[in-house]
PDB file of N, CA and C in Angstrom:
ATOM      1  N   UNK A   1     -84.860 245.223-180.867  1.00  0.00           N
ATOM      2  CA  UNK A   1     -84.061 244.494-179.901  1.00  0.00           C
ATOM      3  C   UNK A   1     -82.590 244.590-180.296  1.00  0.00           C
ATOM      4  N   UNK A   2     -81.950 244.989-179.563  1.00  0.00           N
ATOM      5  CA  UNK A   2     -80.301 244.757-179.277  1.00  0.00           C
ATOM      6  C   UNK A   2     -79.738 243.512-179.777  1.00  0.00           C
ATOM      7  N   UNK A   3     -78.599 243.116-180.411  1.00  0.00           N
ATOM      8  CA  UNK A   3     -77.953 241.968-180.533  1.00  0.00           C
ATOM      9  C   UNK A   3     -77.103 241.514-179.441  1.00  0.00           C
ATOM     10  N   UNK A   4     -76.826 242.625-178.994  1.00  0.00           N
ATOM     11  CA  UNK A   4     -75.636 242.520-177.570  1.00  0.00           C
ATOM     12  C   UNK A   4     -76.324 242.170-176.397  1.00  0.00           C
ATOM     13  N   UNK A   5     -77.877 242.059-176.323  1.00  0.00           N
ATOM     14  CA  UNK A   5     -78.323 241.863-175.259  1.00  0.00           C
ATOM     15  C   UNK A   5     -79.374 240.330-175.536  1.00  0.00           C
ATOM     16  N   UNK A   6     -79.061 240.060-176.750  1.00  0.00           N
ATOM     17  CA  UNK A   6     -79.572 238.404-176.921  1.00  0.00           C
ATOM     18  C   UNK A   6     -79.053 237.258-176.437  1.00  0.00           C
ATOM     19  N   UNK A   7     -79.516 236.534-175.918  1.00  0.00           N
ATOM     20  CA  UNK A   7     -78.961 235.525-175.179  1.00  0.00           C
ATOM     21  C   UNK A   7     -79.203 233.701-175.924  1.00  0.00           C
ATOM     22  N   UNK A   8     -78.339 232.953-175.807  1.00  0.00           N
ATOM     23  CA  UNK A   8     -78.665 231.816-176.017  1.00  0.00           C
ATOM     24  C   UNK A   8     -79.212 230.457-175.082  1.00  0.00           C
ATOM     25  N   UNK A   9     -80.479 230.254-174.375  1.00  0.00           N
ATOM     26  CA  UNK A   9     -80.604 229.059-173.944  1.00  0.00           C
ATOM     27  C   UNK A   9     -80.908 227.650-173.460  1.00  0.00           C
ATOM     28  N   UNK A  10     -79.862 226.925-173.407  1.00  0.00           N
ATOM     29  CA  UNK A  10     -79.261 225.970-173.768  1.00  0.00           C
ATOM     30  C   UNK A  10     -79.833 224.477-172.695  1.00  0.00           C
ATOM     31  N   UNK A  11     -80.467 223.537-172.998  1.00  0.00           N
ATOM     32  CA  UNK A  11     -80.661 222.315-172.298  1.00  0.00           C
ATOM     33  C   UNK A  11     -79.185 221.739-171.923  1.00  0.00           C
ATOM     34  N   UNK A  12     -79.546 221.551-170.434  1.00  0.00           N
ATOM     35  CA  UNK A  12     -78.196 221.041-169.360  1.00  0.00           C
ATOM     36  C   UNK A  12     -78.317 218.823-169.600  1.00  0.00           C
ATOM     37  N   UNK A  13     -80.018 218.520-170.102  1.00  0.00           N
ATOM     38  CA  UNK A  13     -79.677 217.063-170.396  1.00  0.00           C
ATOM     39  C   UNK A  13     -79.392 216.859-171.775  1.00  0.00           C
ATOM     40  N   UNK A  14     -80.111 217.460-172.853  1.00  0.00           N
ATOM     41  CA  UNK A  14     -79.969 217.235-174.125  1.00  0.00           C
ATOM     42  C   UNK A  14     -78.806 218.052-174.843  1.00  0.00           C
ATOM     43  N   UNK A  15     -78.705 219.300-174.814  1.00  0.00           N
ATOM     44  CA  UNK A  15     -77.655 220.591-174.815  1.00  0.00           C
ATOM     45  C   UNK A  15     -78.108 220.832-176.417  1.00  0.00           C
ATOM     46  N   UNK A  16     -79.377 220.854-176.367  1.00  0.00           N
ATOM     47  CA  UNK A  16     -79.899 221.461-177.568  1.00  0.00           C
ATOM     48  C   UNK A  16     -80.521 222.904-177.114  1.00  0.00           C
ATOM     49  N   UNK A  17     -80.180 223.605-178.280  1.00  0.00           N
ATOM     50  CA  UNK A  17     -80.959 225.090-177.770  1.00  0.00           C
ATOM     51  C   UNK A  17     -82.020 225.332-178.412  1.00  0.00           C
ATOM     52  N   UNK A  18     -83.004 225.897-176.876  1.00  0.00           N
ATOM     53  CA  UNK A  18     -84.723 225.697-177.346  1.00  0.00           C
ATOM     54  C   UNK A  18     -85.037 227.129-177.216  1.00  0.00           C
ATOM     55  N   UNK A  19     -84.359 228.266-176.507  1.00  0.00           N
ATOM     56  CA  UNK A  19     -84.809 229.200-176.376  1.00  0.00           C
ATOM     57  C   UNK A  19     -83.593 230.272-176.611  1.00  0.00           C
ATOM     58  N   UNK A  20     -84.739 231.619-177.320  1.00  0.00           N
ATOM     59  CA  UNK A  20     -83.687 232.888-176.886  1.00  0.00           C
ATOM     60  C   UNK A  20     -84.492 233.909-176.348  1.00  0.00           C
ATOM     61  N   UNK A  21     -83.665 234.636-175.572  1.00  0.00           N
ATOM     62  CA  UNK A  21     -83.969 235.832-174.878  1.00  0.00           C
ATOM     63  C   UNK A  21     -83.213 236.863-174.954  1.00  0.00           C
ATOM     64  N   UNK A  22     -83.420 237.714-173.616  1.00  0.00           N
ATOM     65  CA  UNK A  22     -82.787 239.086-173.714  1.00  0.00           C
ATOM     66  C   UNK A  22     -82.208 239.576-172.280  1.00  0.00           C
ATOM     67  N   UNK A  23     -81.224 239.885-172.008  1.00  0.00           N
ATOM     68  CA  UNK A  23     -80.711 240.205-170.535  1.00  0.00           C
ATOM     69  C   UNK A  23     -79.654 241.274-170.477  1.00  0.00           C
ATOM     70  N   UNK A  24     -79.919 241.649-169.727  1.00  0.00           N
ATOM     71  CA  UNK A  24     -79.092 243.558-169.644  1.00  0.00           C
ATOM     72  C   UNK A  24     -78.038 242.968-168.771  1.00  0.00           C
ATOM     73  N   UNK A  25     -76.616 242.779-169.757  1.00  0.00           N
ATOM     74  CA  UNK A  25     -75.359 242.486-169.021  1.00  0.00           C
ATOM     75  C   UNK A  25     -74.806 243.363-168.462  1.00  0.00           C
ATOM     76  N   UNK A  26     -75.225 244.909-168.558  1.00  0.00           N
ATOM     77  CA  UNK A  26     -74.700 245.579-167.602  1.00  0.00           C
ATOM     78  C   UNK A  26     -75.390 245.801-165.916  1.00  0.00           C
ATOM     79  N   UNK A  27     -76.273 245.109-166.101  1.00  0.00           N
ATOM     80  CA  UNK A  27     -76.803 244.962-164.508  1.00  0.00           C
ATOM     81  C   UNK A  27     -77.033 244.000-164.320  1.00  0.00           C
ATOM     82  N   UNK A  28     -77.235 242.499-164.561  1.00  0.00           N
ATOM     83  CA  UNK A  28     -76.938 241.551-164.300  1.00  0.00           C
ATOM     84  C   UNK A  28     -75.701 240.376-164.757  1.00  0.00           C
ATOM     85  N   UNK A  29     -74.746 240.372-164.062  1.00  0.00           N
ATOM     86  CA  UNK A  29     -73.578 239.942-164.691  1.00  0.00           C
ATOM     87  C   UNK A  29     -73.485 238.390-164.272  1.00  0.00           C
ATOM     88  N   UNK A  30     -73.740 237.719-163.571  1.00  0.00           N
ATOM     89  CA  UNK A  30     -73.990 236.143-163.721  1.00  0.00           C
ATOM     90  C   UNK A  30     -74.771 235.466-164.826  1.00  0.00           C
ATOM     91  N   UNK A  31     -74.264 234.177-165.114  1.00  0.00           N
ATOM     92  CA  UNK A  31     -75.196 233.689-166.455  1.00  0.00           C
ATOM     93  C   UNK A  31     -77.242 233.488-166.193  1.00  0.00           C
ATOM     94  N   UNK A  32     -77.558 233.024-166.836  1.00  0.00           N
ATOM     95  CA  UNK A  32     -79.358 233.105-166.109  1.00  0.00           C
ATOM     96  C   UNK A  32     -79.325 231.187-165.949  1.00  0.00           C
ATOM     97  N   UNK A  33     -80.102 231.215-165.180  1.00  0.00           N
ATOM     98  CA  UNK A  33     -80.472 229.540-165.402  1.00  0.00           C
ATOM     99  C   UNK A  33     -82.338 229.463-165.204  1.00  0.00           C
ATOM    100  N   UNK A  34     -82.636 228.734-165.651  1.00  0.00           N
ATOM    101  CA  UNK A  34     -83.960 228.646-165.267  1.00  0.00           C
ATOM    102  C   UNK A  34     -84.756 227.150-165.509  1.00  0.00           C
ATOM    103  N   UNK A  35     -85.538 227.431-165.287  1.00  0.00           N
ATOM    104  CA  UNK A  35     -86.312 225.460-165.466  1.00  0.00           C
ATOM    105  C   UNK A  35     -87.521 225.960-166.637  1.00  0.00           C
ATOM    106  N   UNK A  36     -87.242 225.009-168.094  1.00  0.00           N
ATOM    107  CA  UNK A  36     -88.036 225.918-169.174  1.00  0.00           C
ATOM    108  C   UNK A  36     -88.527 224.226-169.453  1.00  0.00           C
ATOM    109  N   UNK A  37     -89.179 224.431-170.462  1.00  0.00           N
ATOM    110  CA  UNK A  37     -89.817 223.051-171.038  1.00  0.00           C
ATOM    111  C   UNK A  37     -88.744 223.000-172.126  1.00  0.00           C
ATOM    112  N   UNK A  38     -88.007 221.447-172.412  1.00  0.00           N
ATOM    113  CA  UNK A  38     -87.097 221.191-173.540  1.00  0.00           C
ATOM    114  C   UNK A  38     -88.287 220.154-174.293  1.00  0.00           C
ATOM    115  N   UNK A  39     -88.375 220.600-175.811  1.00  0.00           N
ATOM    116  CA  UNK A  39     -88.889 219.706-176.490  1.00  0.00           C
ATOM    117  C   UNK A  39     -88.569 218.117-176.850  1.00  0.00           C
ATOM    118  N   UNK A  40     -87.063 218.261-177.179  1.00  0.00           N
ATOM    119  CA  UNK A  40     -86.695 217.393-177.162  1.00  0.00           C
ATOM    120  C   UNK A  40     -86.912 215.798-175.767  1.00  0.00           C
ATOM    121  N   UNK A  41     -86.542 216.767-174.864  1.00  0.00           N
ATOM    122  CA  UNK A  41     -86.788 215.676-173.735  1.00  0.00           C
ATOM    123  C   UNK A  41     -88.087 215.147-173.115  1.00  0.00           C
ATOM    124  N   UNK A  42     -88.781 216.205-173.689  1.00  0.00           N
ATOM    125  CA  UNK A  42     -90.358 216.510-173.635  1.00  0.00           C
ATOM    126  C   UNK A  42     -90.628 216.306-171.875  1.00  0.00           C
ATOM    127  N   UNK A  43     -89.408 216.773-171.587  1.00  0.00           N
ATOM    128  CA  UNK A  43     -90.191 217.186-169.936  1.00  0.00           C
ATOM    129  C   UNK A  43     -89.437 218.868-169.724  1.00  0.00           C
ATOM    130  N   UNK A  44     -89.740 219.122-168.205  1.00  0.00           N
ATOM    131  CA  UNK A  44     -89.330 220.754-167.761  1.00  0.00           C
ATOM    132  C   UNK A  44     -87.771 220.448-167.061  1.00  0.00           C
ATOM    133  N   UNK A  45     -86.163 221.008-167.935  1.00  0.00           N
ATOM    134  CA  UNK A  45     -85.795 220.729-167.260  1.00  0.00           C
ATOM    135  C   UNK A  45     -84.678 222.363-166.962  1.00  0.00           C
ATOM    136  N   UNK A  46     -83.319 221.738-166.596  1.00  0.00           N
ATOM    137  CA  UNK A  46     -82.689 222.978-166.863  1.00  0.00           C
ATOM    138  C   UNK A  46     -82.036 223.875-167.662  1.00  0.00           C
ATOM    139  N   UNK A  47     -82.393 225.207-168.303  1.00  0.00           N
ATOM    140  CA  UNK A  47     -81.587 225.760-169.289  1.00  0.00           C
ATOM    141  C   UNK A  47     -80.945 226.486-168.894  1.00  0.00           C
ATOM    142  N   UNK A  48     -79.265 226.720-168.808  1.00  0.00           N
ATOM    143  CA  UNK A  48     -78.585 227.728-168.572  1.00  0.00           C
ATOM    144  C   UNK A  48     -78.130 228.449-170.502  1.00  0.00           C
ATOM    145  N   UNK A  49     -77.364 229.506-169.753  1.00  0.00           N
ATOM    146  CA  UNK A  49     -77.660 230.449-170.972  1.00  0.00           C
ATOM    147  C   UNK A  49     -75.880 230.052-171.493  1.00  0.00           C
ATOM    148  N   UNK A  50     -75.632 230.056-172.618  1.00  0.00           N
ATOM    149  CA  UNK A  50     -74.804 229.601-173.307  1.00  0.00           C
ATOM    150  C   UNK A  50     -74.195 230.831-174.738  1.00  0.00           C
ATOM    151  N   UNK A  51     -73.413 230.886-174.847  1.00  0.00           N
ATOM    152  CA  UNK A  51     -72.425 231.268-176.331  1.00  0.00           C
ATOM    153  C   UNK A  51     -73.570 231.450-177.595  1.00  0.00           C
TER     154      UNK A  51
END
């Protein structure tokens, strides 16, 4: 796996980071958002992708 194509993300209630992934910034150039399970909050909420 690429380092340049690792992603960080990030809980929008807690802003703890629960997940990483992988996304090809040369063909998708907006950030990702998605609805993931946060442990912390222990429900499904939103993670956008972060720094």
């Amino acid at each position: 796996m690429s380092q340049d194509n690792l992603i960080k993300m990030k809980c929008e209630v807690c802003k703890s980071v629960n997940y990483h992934s992988t996304r090809n910034k040369k063909k998708i150039k907006e950030k990702l958002e998605m609805k993931k399970y946060c442990r912390k909050c222990r429900k499904h909420t939103l993670h956008k992708e972060s720094k």
